[in-house]
C-alpha atoms as a PDB file:
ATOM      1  CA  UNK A   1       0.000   0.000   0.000  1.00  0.00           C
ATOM      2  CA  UNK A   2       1.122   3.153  -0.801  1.00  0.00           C
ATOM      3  CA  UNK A   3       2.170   6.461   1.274  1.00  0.00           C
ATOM      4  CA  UNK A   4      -1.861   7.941   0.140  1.00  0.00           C
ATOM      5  CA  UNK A   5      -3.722   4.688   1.515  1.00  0.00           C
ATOM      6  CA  UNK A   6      -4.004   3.188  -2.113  1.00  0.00           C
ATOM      7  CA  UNK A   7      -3.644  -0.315  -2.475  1.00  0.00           C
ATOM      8  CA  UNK A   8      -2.020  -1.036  -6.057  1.00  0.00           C
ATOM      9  CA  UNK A   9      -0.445  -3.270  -7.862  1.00  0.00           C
ATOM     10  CA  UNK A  10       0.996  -3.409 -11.621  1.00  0.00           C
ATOM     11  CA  UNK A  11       0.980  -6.817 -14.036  1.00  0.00           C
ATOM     12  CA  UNK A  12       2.752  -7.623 -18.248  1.00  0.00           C
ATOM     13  CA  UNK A  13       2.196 -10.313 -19.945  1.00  0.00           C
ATOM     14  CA  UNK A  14       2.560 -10.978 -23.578  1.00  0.00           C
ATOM     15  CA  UNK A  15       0.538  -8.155 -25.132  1.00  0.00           C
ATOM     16  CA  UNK A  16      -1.100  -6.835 -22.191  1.00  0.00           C
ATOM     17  CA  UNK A  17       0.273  -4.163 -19.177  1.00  0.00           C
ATOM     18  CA  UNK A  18      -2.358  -3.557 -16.696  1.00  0.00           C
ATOM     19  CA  UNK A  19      -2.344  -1.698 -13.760  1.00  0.00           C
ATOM     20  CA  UNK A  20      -4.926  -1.683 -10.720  1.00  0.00           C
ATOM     21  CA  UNK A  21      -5.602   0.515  -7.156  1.00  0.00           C
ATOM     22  CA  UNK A  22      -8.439   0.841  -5.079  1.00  0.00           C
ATOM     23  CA  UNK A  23      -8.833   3.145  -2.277  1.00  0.00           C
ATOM     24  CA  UNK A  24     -11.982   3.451   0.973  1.00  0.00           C
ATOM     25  CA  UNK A  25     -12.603   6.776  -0.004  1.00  0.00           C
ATOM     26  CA  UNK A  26     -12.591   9.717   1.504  1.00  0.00           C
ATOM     27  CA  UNK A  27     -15.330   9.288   4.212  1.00  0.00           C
ATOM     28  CA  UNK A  28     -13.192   6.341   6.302  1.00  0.00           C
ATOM     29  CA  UNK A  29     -15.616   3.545   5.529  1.00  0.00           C
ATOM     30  CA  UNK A  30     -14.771   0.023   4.831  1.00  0.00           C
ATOM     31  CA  UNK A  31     -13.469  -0.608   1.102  1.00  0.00           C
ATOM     32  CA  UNK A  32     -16.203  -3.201   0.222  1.00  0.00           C
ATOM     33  CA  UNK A  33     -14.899  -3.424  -3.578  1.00  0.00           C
ATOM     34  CA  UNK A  34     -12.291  -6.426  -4.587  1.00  0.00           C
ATOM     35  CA  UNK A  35     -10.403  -6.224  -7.791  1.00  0.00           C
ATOM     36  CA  UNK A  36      -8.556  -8.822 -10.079  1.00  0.00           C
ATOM     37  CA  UNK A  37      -5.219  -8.322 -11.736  1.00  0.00           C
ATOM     38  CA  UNK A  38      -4.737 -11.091 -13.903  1.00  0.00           C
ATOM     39  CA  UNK A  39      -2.709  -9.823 -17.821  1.00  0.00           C
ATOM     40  CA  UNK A  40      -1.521 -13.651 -17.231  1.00  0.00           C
ATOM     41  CA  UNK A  41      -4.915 -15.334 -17.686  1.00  0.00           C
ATOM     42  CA  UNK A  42      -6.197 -12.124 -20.065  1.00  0.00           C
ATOM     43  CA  UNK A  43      -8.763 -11.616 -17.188  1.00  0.00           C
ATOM     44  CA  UNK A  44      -9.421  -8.644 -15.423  1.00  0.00           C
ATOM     45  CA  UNK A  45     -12.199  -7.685 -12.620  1.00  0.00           C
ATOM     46  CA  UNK A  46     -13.907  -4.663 -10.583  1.00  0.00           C
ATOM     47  CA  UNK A  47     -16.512  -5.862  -7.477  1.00  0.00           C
ATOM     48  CA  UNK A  48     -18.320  -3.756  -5.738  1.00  0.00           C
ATOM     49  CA  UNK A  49     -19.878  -4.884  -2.441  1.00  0.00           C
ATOM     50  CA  UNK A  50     -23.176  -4.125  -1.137  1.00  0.00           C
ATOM     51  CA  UNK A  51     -25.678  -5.369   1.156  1.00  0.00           C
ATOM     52  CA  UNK A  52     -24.542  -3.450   4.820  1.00  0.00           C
ATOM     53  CA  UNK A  53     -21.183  -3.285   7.251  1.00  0.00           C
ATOM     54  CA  UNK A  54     -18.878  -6.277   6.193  1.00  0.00           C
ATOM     55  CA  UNK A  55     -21.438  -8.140   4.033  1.00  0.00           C
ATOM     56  CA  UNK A  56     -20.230  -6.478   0.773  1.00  0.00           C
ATOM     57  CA  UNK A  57     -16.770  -6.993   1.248  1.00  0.00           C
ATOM     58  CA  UNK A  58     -17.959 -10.645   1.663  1.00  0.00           C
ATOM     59  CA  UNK A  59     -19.324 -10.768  -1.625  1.00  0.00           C
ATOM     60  CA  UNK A  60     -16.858  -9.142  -3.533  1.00  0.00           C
ATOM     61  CA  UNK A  61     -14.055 -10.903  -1.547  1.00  0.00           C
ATOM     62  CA  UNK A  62     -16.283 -14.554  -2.910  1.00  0.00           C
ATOM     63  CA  UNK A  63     -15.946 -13.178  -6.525  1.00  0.00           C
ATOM     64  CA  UNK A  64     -12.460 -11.793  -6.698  1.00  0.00           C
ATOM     65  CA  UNK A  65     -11.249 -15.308  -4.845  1.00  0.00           C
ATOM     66  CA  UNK A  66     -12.949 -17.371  -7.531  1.00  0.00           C
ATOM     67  CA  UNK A  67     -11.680 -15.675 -10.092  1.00  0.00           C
ATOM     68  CA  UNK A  68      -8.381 -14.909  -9.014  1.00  0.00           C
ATOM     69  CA  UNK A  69      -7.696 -19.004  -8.774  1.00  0.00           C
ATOM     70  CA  UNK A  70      -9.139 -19.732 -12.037  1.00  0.00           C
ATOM     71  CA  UNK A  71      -6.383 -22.230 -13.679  1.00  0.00           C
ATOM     72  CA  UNK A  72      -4.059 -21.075 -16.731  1.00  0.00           C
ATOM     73  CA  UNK A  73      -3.637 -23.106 -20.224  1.00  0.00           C
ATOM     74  CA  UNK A  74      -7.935 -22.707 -21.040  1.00  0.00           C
ATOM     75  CA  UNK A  75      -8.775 -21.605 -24.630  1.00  0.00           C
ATOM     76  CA  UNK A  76     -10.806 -18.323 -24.690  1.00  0.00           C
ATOM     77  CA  UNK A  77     -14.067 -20.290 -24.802  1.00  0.00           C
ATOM     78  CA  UNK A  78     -13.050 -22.390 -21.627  1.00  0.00           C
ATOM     79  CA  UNK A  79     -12.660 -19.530 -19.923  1.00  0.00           C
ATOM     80  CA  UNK A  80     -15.540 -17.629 -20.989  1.00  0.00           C
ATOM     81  CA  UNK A  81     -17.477 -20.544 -19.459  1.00  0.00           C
ATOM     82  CA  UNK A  82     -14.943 -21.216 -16.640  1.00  0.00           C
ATOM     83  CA  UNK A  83     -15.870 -17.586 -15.687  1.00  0.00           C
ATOM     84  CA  UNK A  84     -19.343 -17.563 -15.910  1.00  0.00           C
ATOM     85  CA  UNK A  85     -19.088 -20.791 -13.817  1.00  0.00           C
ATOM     86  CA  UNK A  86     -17.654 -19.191 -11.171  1.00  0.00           C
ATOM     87  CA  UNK A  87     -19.788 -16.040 -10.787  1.00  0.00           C
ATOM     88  CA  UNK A  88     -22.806 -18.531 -11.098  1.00  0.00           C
ATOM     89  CA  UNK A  89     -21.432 -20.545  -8.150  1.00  0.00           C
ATOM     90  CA  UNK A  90     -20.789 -17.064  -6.057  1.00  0.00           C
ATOM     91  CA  UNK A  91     -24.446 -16.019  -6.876  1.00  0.00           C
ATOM     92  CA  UNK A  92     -25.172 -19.293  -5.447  1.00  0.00           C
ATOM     93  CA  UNK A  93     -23.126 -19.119  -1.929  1.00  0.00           C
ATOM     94  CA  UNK A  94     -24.186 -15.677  -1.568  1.00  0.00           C
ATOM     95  CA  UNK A  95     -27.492 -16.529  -1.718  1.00  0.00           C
ATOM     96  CA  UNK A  96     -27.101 -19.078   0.877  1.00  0.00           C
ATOM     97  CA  UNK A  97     -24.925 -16.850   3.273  1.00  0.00           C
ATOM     98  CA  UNK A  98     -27.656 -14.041   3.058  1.00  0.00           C
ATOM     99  CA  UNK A  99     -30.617 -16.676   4.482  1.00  0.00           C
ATOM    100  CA  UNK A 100     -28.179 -17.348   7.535  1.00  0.00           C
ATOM    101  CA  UNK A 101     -28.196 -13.499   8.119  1.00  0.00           C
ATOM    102  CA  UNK A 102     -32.142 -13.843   7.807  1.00  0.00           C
ATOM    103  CA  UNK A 103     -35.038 -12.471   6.103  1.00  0.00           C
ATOM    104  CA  UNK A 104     -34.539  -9.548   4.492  1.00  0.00           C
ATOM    105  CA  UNK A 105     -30.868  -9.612   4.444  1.00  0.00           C
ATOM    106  CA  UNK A 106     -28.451  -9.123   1.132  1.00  0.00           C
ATOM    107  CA  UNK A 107     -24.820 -10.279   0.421  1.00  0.00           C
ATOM    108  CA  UNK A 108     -24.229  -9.229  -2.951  1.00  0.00           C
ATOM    109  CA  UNK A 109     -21.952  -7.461  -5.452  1.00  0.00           C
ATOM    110  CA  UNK A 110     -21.619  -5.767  -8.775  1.00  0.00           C
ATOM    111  CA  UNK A 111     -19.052  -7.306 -11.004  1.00  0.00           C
ATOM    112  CA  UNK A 112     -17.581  -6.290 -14.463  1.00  0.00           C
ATOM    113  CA  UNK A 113     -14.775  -8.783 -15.865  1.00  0.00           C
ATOM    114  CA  UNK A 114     -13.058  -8.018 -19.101  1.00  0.00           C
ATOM    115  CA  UNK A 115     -11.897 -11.361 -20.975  1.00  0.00           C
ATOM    116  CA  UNK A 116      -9.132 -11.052 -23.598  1.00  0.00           C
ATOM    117  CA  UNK A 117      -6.891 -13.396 -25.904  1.00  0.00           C
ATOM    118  CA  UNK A 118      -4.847 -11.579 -28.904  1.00  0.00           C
ATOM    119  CA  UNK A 119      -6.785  -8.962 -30.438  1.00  0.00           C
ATOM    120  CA  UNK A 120     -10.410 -10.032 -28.800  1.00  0.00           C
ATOM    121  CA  UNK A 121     -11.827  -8.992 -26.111  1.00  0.00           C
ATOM    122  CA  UNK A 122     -15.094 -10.281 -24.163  1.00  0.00           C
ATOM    123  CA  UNK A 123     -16.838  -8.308 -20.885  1.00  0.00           C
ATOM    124  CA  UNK A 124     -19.593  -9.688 -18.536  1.00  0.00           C
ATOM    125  CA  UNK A 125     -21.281  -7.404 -16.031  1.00  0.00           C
ATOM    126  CA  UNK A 126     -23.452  -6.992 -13.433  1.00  0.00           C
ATOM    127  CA  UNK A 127     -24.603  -3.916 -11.754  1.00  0.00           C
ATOM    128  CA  UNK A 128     -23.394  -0.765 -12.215  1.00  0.00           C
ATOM    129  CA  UNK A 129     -19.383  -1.297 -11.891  1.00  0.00           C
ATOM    130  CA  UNK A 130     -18.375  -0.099 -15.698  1.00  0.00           C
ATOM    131  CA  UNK A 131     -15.826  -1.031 -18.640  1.00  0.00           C
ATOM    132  CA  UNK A 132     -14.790   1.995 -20.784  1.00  0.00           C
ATOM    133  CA  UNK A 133     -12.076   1.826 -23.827  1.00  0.00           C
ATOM    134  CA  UNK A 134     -10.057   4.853 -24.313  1.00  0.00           C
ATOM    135  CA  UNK A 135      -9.040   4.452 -28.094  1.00  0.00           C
ATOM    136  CA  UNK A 136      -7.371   7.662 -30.186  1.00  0.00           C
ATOM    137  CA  UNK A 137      -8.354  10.530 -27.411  1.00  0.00           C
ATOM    138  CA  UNK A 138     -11.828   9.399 -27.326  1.00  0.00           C
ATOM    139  CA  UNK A 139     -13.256   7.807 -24.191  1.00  0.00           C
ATOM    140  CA  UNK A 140     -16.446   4.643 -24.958  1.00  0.00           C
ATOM    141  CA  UNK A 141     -18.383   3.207 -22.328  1.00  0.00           C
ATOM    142  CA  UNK A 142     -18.813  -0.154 -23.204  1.00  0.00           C
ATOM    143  CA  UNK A 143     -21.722  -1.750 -20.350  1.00  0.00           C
ATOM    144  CA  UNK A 144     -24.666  -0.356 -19.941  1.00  0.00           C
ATOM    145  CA  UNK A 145     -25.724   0.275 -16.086  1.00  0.00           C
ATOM    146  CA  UNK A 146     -27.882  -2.134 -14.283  1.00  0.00           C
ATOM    147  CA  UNK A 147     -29.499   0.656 -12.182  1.00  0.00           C
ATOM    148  CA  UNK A 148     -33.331   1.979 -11.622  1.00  0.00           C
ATOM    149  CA  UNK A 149     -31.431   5.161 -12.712  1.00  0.00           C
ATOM    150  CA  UNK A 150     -30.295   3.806 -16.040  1.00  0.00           C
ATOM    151  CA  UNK A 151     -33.752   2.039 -16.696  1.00  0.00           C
ATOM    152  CA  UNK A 152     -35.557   5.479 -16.080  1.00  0.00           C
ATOM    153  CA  UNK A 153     -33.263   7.241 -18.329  1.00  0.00           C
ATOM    154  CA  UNK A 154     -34.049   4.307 -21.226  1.00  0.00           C
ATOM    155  CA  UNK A 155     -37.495   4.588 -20.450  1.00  0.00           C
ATOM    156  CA  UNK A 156     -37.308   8.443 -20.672  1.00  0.00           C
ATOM    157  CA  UNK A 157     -38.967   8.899 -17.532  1.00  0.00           C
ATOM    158  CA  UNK A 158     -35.488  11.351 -16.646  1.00  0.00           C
ATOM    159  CA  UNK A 159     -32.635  12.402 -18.946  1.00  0.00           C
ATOM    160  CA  UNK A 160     -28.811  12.038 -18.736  1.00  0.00           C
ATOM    161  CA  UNK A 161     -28.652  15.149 -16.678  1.00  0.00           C
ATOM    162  CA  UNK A 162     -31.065  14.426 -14.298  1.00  0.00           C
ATOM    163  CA  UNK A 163     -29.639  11.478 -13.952  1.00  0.00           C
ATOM    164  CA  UNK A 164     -26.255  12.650 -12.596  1.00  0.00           C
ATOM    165  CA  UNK A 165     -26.758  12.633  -8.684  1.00  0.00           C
ATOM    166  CA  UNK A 166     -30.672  11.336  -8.501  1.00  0.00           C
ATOM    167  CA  UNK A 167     -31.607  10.168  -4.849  1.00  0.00           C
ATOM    168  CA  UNK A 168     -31.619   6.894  -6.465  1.00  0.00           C
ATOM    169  CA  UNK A 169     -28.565   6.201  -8.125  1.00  0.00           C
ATOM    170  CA  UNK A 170     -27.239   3.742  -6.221  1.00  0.00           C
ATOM    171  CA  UNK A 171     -30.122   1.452  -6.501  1.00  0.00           C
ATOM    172  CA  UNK A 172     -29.186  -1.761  -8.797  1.00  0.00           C
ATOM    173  CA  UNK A 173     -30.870  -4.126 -10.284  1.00  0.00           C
ATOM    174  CA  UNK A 174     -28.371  -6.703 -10.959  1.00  0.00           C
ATOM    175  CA  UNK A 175     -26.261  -8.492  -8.729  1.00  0.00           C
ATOM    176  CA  UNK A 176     -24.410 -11.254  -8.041  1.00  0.00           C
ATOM    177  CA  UNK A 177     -25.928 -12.671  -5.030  1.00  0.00           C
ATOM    178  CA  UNK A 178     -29.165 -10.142  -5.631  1.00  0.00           C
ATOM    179  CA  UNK A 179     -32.819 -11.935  -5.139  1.00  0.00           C
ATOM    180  CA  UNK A 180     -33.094 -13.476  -8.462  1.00  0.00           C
ATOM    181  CA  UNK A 181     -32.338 -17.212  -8.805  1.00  0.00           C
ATOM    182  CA  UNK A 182     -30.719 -17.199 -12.257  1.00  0.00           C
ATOM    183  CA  UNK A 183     -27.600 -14.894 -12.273  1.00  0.00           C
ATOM    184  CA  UNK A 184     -28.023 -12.612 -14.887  1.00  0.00           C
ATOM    185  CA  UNK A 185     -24.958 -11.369 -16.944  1.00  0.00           C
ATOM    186  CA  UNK A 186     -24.895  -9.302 -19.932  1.00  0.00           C
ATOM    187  CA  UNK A 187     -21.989  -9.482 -22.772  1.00  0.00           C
ATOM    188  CA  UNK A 188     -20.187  -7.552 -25.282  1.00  0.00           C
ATOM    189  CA  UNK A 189     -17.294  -8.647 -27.258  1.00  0.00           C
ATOM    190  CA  UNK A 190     -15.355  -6.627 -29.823  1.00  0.00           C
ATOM    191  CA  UNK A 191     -11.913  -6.227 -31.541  1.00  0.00           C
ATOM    192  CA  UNK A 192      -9.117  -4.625 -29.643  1.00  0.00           C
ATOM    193  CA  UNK A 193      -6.454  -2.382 -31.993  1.00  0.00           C
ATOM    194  CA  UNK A 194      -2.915  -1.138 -30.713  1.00  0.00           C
ATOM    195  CA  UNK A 195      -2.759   1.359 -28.519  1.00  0.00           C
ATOM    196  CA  UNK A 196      -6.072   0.707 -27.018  1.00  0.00           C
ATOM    197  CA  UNK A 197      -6.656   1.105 -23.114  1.00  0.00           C
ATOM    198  CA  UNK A 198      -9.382  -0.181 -21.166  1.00  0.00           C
ATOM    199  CA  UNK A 199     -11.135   0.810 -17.820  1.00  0.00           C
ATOM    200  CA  UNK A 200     -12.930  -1.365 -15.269  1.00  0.00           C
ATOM    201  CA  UNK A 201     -14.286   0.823 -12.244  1.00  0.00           C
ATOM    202  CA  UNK A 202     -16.248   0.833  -9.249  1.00  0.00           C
ATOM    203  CA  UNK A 203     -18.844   3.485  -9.109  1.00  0.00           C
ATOM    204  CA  UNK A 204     -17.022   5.462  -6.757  1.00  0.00           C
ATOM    205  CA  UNK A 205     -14.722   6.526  -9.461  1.00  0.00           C
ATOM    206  CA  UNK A 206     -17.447   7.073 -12.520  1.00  0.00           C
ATOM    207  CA  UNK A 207     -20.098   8.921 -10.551  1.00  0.00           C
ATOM    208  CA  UNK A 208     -17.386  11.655  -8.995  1.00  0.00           C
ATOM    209  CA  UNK A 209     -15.388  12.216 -11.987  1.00  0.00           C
ATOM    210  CA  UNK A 210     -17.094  12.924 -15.146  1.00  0.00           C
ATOM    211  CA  UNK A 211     -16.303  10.870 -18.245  1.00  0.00           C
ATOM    212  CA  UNK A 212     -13.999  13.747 -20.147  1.00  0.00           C
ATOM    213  CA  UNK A 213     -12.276  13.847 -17.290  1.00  0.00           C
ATOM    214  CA  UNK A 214     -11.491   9.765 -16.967  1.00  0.00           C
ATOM    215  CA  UNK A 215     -10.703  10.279 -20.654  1.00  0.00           C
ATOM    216  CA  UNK A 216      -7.837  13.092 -19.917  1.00  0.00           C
ATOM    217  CA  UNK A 217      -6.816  10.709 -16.661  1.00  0.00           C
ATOM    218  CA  UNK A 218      -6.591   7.916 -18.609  1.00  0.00           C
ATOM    219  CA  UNK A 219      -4.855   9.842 -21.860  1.00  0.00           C
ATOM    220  CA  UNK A 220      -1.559   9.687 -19.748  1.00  0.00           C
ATOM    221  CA  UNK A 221       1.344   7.661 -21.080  1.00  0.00           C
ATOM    222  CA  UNK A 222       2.523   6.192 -17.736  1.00  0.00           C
ATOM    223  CA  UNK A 223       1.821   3.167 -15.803  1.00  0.00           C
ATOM    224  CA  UNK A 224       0.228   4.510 -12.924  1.00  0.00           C
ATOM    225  CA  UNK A 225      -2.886   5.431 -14.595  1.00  0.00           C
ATOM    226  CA  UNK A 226      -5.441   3.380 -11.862  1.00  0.00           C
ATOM    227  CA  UNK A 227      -4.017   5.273  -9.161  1.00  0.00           C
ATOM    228  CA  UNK A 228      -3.782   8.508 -11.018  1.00  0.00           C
ATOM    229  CA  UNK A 229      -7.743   8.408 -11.428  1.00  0.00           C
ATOM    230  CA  UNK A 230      -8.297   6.938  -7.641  1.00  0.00           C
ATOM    231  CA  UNK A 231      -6.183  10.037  -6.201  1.00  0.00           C
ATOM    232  CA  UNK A 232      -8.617  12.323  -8.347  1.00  0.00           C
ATOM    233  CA  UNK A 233     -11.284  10.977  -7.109  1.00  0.00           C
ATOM    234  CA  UNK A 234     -10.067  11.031  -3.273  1.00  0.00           C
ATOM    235  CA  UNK A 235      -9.383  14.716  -4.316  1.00  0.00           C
ATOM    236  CA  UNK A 236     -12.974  14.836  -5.682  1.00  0.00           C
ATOM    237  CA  UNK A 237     -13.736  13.938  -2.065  1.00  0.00           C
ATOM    238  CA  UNK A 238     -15.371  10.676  -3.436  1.00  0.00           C
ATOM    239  CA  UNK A 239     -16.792   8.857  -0.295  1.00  0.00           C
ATOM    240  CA  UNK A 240     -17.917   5.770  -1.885  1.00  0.00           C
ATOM    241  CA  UNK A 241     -15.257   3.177  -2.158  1.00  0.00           C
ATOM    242  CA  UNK A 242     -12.965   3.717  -5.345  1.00  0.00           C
ATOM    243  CA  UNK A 243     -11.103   1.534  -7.659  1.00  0.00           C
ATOM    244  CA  UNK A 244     -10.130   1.264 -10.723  1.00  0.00           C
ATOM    245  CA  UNK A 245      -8.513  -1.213 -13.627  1.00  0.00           C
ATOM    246  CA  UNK A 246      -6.397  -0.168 -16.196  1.00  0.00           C
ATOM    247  CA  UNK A 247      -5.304  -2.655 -19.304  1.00  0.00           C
ATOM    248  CA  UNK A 248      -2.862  -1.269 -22.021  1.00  0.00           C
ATOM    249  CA  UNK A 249      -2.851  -3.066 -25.156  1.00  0.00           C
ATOM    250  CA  UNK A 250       0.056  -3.440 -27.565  1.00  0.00           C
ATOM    251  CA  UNK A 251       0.093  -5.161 -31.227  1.00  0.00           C
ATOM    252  CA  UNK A 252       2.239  -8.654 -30.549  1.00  0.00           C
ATOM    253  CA  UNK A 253       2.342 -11.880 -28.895  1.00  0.00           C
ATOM    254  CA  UNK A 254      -0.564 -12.202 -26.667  1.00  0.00           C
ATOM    255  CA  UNK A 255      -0.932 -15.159 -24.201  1.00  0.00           C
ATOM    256  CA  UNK A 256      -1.879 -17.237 -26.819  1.00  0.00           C
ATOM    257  CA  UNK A 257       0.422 -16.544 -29.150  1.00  0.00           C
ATOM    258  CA  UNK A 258       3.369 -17.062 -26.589  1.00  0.00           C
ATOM    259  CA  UNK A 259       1.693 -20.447 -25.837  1.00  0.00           C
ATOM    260  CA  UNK A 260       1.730 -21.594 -29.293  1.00  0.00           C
ATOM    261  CA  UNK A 261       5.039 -20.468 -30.176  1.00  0.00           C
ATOM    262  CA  UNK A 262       5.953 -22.546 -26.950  1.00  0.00           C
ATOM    263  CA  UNK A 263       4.352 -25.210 -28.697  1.00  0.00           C
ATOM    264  CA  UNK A 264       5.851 -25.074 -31.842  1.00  0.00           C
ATOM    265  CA  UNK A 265       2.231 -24.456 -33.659  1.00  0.00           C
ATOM    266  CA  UNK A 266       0.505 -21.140 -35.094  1.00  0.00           C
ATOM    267  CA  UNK A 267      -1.742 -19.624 -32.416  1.00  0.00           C
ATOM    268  CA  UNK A 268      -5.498 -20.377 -33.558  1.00  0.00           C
ATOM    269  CA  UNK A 269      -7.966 -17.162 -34.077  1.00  0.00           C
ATOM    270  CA  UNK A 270     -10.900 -18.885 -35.271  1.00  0.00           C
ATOM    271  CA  UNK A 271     -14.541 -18.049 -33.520  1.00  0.00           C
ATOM    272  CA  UNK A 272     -14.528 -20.999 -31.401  1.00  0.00           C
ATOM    273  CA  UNK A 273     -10.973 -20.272 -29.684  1.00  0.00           C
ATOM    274  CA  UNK A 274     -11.494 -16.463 -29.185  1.00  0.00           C
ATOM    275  CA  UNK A 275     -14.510 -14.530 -28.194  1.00  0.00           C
ATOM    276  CA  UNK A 276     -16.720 -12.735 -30.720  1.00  0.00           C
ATOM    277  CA  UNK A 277     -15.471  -9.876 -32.687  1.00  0.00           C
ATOM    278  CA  UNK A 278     -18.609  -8.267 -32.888  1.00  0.00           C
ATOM    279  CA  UNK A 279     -20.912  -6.378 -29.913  1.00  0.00           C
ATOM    280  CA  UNK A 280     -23.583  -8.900 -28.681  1.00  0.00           C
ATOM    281  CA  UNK A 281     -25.557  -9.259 -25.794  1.00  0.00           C
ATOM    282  CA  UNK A 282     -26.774 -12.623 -23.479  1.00  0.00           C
END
């Protein structure tokens, strides 16, 4: 941990340089969110607790330890599945830890977990925790919140504007661990290009600092670019828990790649052994 109270770390492999830090915020509280760190594996992760004192950081502790253990050598699709495995079997034990805290009680999480394997990339959310890619200057949010907020904006019952610090915003409604039986996850895949960088944040950092600001953050050409935004936001006074993922992408051998060469084959890039190129939803 560093002299400002940020926990960080920094990761390489193959094509990818990530970077992560997370931070309690500025009000003292607990730091209920968990992140994963993984260029290794080409799997990356930002949970966000909730459900009350020490139950959150339960939940997002239960995510980011599944994933965090998940084994190396799987082809994209095996860990695609592998992944949604795992946050299916935390939505499970969550579930069953919140009925020995009784009725009405709620151990859950947001998640966002950004997949990738040479030039593809896959993300699965939950919640409102976000992905963004940062590609020539210009700043893309790629999930879509799970939030009453975000579902009154798309129902255009409130706009954008209003949106931005409604009495509500921190009511989700998608979870891992959240009421519903079935864990649901939506997906988006695309095509990364060289140069690209990617975001994963809690929404401590994306509901203080306004999205042409992460976009000037994130434009530095540095390693330290998670804990660059978290120590805006902690100057923001943000007092919701912050953290943030950062993933650099470079043009050349990838974790597949390096595995094949290893091998002594060509590195496969066919549908079934990376995720899709183009946007979709499940």
């Amino acid at each position: 941990m560093s002299d400002t109270g940020i926990d960080q770390n920094t990761a390489r492999s193959g094509s990818f340089r990530s970077g992560a830090a997370t931070h309690a915020g500025a009000a003292n509280r607990l730091n209920e969110d968990a992140f994963v760190n993984r260029p290794d594996l080409g799997l990356w992760a930002v949970a966000d607790g909730a459900g009350g004192h020490e139950s959150g950081e339960v939940a997002s502790a239960e995510v980011a330890g599944l994933l965090q253990t998940i084994d190396a050598g799987l082809s994209a699709a095996e860990m695609l599945l592998e992944v949604r495995s795992r946050l299916e079997a935390a939505h499970a034990r969550l579930h069953a830890e919140a009925s020995r805290h009784g009725d009405g009680a709620m151990v859950a999480t947001t998640v966002v977990v950004l997949l990738a394997r040479d030039d593809h990339f896959a993300c699965l959310w939950a919640g409102d925790s976000r992905a963004y890619l940062l590609r020539d200057h210009t700043l893309t949010k790629i999930t879509r919140d799970h939030s009453l907020v975000q579902a009154l904006v798309e129902s255009g019952t409130i706009s954008e504007a209003e949106a931005i610090g409604h009495p509500q915003a921190n009511v989700i409604t998608r979870a891992v661990g959240a009421d519903s039986d079935v864990l649901e996850l939506e997906k988006r895949t695309g095509q990364l290009m060289a140069g690209d960088r990617l975001l994963l944040c809690s929404d401590g950092l994306s509901k203080t600092l306004p999205e042409e600001r992460l976009a000037e953050l994130l434009s530095g050409d540095d390693a330290t670019g998670a804990a660059r935004l978290v120590m805006a936001a902690l100057t923001a006074q943000a007092t919701d828990n912050i953290t943030a993922v950062t993933i650099d992408f470079s043009a050349g051998d990838g974790p597949a790649v390096m595995e094949a060469k290893a091998a002594g084959a060509p590195a496969s890039t066919s549908p079934e052994a990376a995720p899709q190129s183009s946007p979709s939803t499940d």
